[in-house]
Protein backbone atom coordinates (compact mmCIF):
# COMPACT_ATOMS: atom_id res chain seq x y z
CA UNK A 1 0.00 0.00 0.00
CA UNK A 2 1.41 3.61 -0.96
CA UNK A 3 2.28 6.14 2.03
CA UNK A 4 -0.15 9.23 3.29
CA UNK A 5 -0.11 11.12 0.15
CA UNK A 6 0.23 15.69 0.66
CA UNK A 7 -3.30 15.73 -0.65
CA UNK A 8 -4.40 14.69 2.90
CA UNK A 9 -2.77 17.45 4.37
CA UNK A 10 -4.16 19.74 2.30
CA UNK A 11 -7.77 18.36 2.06
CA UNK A 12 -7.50 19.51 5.71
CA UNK A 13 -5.76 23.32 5.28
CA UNK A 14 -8.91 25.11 3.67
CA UNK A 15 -10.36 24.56 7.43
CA UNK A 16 -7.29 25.86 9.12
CA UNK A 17 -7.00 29.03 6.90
CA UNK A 18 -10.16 29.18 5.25
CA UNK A 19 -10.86 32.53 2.94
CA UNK A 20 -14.22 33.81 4.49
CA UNK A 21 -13.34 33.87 7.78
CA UNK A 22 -10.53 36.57 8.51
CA UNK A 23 -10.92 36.14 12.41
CA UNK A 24 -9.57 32.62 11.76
CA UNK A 25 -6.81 33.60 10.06
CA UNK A 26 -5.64 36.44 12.57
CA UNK A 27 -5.63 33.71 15.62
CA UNK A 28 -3.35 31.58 13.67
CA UNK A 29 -0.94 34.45 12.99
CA UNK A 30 -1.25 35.59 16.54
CA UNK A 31 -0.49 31.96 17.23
CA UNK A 32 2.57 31.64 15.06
CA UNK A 33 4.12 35.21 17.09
CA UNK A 34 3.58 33.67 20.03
CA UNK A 35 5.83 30.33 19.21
CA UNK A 36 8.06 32.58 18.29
CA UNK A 37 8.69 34.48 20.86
CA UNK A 38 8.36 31.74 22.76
CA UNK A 39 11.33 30.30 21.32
CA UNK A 40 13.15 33.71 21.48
CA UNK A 41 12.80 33.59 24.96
CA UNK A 42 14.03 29.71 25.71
CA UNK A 43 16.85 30.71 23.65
CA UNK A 44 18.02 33.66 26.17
CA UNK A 45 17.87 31.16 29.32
CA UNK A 46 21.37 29.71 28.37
CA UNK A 47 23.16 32.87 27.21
CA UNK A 48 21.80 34.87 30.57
CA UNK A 49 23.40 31.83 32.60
CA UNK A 50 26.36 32.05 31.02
CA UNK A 51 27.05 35.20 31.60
CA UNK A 52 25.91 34.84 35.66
CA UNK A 53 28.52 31.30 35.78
CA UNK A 54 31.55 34.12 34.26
CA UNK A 55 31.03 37.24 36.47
CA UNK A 56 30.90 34.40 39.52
CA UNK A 57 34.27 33.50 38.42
CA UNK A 58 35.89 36.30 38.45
CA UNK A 59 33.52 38.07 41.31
CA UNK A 60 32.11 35.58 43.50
CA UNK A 61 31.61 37.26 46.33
CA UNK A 62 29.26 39.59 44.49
CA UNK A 63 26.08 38.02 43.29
CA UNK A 64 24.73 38.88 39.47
CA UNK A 65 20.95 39.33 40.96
CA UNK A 66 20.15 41.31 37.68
CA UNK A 67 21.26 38.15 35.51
CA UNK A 68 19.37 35.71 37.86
CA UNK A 69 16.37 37.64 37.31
CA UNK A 70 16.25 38.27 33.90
CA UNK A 71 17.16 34.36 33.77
CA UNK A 72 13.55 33.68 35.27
CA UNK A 73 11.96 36.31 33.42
CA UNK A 74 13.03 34.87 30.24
CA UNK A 75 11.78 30.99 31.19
CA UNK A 76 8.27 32.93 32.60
CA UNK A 77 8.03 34.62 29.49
CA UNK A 78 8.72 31.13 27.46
CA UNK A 79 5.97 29.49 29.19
CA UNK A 80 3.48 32.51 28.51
CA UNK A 81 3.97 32.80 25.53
CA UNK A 82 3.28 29.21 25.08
CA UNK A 83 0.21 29.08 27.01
CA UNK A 84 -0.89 32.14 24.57
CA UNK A 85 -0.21 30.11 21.86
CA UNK A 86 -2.04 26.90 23.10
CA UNK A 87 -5.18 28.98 23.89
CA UNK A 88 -5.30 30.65 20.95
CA UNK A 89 -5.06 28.16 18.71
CA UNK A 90 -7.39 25.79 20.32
CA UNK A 91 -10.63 27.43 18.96
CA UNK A 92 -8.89 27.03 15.53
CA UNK A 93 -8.54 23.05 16.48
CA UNK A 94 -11.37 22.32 17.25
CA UNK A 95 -13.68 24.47 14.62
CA UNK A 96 -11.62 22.41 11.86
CA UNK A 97 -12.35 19.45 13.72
CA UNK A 98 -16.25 19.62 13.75
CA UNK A 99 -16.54 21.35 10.34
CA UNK A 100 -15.02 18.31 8.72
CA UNK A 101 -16.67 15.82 11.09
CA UNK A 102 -19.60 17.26 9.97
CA UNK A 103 -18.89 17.45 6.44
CA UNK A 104 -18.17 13.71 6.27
CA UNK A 105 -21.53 12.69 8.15
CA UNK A 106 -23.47 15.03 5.54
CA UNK A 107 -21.82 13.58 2.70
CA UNK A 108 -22.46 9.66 3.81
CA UNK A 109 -26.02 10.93 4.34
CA UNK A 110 -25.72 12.16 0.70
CA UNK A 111 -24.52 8.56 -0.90
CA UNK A 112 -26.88 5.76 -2.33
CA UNK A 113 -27.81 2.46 -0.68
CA UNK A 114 -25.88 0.79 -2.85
CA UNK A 115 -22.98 1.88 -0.99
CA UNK A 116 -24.25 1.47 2.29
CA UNK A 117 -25.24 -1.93 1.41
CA UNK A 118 -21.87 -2.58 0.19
CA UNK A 119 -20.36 -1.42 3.40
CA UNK A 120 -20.55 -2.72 6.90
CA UNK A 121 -21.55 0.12 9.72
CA UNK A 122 -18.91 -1.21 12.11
CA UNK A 123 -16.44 -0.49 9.91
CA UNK A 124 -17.43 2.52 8.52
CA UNK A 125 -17.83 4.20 12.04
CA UNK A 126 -14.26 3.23 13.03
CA UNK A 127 -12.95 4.82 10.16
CA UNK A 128 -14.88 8.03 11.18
CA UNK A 129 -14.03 8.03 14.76
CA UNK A 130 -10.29 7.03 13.88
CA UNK A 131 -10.65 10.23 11.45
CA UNK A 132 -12.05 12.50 13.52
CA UNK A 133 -9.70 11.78 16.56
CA UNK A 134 -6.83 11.97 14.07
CA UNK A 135 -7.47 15.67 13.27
CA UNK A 136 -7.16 16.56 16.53
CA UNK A 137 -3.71 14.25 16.98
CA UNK A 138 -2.45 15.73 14.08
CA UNK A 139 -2.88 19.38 14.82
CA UNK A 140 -1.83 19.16 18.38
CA UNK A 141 1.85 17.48 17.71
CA UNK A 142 1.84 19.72 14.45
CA UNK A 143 1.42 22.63 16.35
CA UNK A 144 2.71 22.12 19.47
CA UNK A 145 6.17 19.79 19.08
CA UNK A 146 6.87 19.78 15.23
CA UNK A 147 6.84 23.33 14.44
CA UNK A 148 8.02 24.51 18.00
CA UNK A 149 11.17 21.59 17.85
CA UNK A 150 12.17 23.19 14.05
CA UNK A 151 11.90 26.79 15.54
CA UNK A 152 13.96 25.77 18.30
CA UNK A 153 16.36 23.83 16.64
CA UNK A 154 16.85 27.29 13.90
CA UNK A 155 17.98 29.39 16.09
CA UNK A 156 19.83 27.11 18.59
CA UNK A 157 21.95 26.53 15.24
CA UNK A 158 22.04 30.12 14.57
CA UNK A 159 23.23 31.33 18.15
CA UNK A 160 25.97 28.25 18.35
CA UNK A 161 27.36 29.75 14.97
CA UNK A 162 27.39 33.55 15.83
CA UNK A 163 28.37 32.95 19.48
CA UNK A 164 31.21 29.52 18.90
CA UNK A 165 31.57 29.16 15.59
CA UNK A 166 30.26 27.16 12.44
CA UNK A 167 31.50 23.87 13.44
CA UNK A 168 29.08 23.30 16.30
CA UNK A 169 26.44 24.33 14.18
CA UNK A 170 27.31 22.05 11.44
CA UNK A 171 27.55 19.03 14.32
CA UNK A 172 24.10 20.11 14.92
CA UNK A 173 23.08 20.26 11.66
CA UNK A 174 24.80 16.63 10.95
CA UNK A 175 23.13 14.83 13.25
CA UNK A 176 19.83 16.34 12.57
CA UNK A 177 19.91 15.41 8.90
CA UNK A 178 20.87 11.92 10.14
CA UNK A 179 18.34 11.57 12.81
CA UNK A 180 15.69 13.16 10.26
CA UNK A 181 16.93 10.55 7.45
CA UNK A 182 16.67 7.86 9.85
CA UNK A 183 12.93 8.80 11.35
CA UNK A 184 11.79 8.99 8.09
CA UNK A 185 13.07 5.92 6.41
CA UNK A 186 12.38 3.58 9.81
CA UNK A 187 8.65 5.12 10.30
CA UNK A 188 7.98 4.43 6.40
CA UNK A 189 9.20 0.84 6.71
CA UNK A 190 6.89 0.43 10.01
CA UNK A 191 3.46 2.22 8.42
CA UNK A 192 2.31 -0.96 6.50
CA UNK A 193 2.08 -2.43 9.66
CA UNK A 194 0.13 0.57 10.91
CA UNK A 195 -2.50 -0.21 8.24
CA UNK A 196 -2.42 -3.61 9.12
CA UNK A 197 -3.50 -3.31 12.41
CA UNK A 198 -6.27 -0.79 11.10
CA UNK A 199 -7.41 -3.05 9.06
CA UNK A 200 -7.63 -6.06 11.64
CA UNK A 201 -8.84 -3.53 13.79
CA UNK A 202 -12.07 -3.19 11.12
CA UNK A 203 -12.44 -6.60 10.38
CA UNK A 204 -12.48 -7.74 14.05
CA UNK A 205 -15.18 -4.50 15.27
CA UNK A 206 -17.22 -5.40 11.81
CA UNK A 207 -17.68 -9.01 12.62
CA UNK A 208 -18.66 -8.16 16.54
CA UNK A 209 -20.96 -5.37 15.54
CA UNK A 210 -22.95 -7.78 12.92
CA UNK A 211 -23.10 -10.80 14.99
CA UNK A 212 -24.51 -8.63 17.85
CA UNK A 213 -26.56 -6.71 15.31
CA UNK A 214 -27.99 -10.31 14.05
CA UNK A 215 -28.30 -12.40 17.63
CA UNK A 216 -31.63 -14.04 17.11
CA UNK A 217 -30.07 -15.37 14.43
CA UNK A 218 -26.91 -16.64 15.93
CA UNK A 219 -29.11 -17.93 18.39
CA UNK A 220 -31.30 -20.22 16.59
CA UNK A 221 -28.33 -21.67 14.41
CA UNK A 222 -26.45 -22.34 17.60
CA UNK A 223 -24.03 -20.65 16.08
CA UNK A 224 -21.87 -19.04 18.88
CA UNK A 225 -18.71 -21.28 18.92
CA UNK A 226 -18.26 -20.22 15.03
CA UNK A 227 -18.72 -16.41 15.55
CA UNK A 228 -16.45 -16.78 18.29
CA UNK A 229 -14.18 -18.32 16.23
CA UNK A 230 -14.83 -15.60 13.48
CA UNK A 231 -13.90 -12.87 15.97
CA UNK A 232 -10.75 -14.99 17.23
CA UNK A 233 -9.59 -14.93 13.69
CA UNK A 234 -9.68 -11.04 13.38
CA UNK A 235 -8.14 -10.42 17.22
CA UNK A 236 -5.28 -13.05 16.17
CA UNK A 237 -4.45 -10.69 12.79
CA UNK A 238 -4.71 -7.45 15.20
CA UNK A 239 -2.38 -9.20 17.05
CA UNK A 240 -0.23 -10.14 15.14
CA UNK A 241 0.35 -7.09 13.25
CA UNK A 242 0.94 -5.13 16.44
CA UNK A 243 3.52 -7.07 17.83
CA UNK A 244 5.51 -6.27 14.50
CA UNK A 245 4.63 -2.80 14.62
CA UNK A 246 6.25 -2.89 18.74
CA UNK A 247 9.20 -4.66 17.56
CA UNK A 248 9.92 -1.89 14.54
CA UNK A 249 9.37 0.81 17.40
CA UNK A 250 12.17 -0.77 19.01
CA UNK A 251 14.59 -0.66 16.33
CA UNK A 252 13.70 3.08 15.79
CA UNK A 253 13.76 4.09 18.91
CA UNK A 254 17.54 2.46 19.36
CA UNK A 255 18.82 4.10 16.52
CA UNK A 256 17.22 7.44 17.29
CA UNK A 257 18.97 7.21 20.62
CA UNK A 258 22.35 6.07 19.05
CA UNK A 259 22.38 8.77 17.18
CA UNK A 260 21.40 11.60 19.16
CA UNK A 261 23.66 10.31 21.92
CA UNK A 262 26.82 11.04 18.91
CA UNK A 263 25.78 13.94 18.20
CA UNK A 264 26.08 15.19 21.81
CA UNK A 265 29.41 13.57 22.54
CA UNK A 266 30.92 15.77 19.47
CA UNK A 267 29.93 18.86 20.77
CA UNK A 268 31.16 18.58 24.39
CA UNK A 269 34.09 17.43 22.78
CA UNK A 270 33.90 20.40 21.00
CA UNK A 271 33.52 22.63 23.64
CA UNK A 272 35.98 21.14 25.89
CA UNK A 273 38.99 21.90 23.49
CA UNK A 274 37.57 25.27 23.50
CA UNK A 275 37.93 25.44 27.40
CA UNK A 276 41.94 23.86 26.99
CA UNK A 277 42.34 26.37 24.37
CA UNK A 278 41.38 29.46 26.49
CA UNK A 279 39.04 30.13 23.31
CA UNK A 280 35.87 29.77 25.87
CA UNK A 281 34.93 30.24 29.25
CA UNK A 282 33.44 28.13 31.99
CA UNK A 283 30.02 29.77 31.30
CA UNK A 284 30.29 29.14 28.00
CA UNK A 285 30.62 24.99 28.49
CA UNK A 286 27.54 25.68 30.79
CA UNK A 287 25.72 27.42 27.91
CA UNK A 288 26.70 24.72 25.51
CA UNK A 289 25.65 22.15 27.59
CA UNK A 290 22.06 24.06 28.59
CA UNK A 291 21.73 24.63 24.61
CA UNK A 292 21.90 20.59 24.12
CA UNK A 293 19.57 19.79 27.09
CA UNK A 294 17.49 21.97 25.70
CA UNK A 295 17.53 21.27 21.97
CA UNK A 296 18.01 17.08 23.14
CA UNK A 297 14.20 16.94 24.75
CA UNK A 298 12.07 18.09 21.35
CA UNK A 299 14.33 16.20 19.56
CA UNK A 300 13.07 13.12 21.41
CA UNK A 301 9.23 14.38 21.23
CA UNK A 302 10.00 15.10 16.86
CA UNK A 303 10.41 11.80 16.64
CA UNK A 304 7.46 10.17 18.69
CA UNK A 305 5.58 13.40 16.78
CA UNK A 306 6.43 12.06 13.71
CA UNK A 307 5.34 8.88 14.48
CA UNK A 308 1.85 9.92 15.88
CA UNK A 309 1.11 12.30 12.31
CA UNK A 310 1.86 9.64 10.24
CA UNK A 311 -0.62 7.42 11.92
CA UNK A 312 -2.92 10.09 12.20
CA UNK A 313 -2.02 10.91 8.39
CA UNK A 314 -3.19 7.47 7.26
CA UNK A 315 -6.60 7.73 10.02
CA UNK A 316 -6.88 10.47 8.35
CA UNK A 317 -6.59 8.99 4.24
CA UNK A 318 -9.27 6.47 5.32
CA UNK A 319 -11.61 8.92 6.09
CA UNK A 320 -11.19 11.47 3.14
CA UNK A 321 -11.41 8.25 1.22
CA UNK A 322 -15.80 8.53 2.31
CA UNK A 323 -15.27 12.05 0.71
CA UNK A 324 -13.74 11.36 -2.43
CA UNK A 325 -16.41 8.33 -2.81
CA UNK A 326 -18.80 9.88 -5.46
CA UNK A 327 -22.50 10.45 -5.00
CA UNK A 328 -24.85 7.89 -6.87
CA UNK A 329 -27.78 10.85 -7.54
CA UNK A 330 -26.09 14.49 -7.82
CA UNK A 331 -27.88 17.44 -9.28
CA UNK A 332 -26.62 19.11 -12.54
CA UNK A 333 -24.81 22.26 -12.45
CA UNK A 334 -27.46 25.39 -11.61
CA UNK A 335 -30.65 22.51 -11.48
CA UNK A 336 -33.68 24.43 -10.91
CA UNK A 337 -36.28 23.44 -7.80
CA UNK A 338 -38.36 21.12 -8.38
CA UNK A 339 -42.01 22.22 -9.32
CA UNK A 340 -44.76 20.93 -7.76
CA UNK A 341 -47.81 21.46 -9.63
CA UNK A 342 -50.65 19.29 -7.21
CA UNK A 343 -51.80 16.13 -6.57
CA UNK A 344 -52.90 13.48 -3.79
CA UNK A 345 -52.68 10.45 -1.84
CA UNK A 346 -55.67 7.94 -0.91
CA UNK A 347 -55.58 5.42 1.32
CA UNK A 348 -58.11 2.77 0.35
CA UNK A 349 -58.47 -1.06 2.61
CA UNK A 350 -54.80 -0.52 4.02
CA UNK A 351 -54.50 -2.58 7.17
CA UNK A 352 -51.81 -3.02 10.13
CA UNK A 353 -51.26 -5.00 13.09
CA UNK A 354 -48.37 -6.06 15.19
CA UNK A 355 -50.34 -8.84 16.64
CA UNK A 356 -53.05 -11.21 13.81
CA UNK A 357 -55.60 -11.36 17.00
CA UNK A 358 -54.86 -7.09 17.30
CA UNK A 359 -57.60 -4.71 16.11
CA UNK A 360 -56.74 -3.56 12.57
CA UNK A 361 -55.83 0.09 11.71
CA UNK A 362 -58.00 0.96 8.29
CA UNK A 363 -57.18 3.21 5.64
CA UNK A 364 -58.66 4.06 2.17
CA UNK A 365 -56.27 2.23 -0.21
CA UNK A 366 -53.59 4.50 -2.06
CA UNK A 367 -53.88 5.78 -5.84
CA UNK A 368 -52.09 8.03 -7.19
């Protein structure tokens, strides 16, 4: 099976910046500022410290209480501007996340019965609720780890160049690309077995929700050892497929950590020739160091992001997938209303009874 295509990303961007509705658009560039300068002000935390660790060395009977300060006020403003962020966006969230949820119900209302006969309900309501859950997964790590980790990891690079030099920003920059490259490759290796368990997942729910659906029937066939048996089946391929799919996670996670854990050993490296050199200072090492604690926990979260959009990227294709399925009966372009020009209905010897001893309900019979 191919990979999440871009078209499912951008199926869902018309509700995230849609064209008639400006106030939309402001929140998420409100939103945007706010990572920013959220980011702006994580960056300051190590620089400020620096500077506090070098006037203690060479005053330290004099405390910096300006630096300290300004320290906190920088990680306060960090988490502000965050918490602006999350609350502005959230109304942006979740309005994307009912207008499509509601434009897939209306179109499934929209399609023929020959579809719905073709199609069993269990099935076609996990694909829904796997959807609709999915656009709220997605936007969340989009908005809050993926874009905030890239921001971060920008102008971490940036300041390690301009303060010490290209070569820790290349290091950086290395073992990014290879940790990206790796990601990428390992999660596309592990997403058939993603759709795997989906599908399991739908056989297994189908076959519960029509045996329960149909018990009489079961019932008088004595037929409960072979649904069992039928739902067995479907559990075993879940099964199955998930165990690969926790073995893969394994392998990426190992590598991931291999990786990152290189990539950290060459800077300190780095910065401790600087410090036998007398080309940096104490504080700076510190600084260094802070930089990489910081820039080493969304590295961590990028990758379990990564994982989590691209199963909520292929949640996601199933359900466009009820979109793109075409209507049966569909107006032409600019049909006029229907005209009604009169008519009526007669009921003529039209009976009904739940029970054969029941009274009768009596009608005239229909013609038209």
């Amino acid at each position: 099976m191919s990979t999440p295509k871009l078209s499912t990303f951008r199926k869902l961007w018309p509700s995230l910046w849609p064209q008639c509705m400006p106030g939309v658009r402001v929140r998420v560039v409100i939103a945007s500022a706010a990572l920013i300068l959220s980011k702006i002000a994580l960056l300051a935390t190590p620089l400020t410290w620096k500077y506090a660790v070098d006037h203690l060395m060479h005053n330290p009977k004099i405390i910096p209480y300006s630096l300290i300060i300004f320290y906190g006020a920088a990680r306060l403003a960090s988490s502000l501007f965050s918490e602006v962020r999350d609350a502005v966006f959230a109304q942006v969230a979740q309005r994307a996340l009912r207008q499509i949820g509601v434009k897939v119900f209306e179109h499934l209302h929209h399609l023929s019965l020959r579809f719905h006969l073709d199609r069993q309900t269990g099935g076609i309501t996990r694909i829904i609720e796997r959807g609709t859950k999915s656009i709220e997964t997605l936007l969340t790590f989009l908005t809050f780890s993926i874009l905030p980790t890239i921001v971060e990891i920008i102008l971490v690079c940036g300041a390690l160049w301009w303060f010490y030099g290209i070569s820790f920003s290349m290091v950086i920059l290395v073992t990014m690309a290879a940790y990206i490259f790796y990601t990428l490759k390992l999660t596309e290796w592990r997403i058939h077995y993603v759709r795997s368990m989906n599908a399991s997942d739908n056989l297994a729910q189908t076959k519960a929700i029509d045996s329960l659906l149909n018990y009489e029937t079961v019932k008088y066939f004595s037929n409960e050892v072979h649904e069992k048996n039928r739902f067995d089946a479907a559990l075993r391929q879940y099964e199955i497929a998930a165990l690969q799919g926790k073995i893969s996670l394994s392998y990426l996670n190992i590598g991931q950590a291999v990786i990152m854990s290189l990539g950290l050993i060459a800077v300190m490296v780095l910065a401790s020739l600087g410090i036998t050199q007398n080309t940096m200072t104490t504080g700076d090492l510190i600084a260094v160091n802070l930089f990489l604690i910081q820039l080493a926990i969304p590295l961590f979260n990028l990758g379990f992001a990564y994982r989590e959009i691209k199963l909520a990227l292929v949640n996601l294709e199933e359900m466009f997938h009820l979109l793109d399925e075409p209507q049966d009966i569909k107006d032409i372009p600019n049909a006029r209303p229907l005209a009604f020009k009169g008519g009526k209905v007669i009921f003529d010897k039209v009976s009904f009874a739940y029970q054969p001893m029941a009274i009768a309900l009596t009608s005239p019979q229909p013609s038209f």
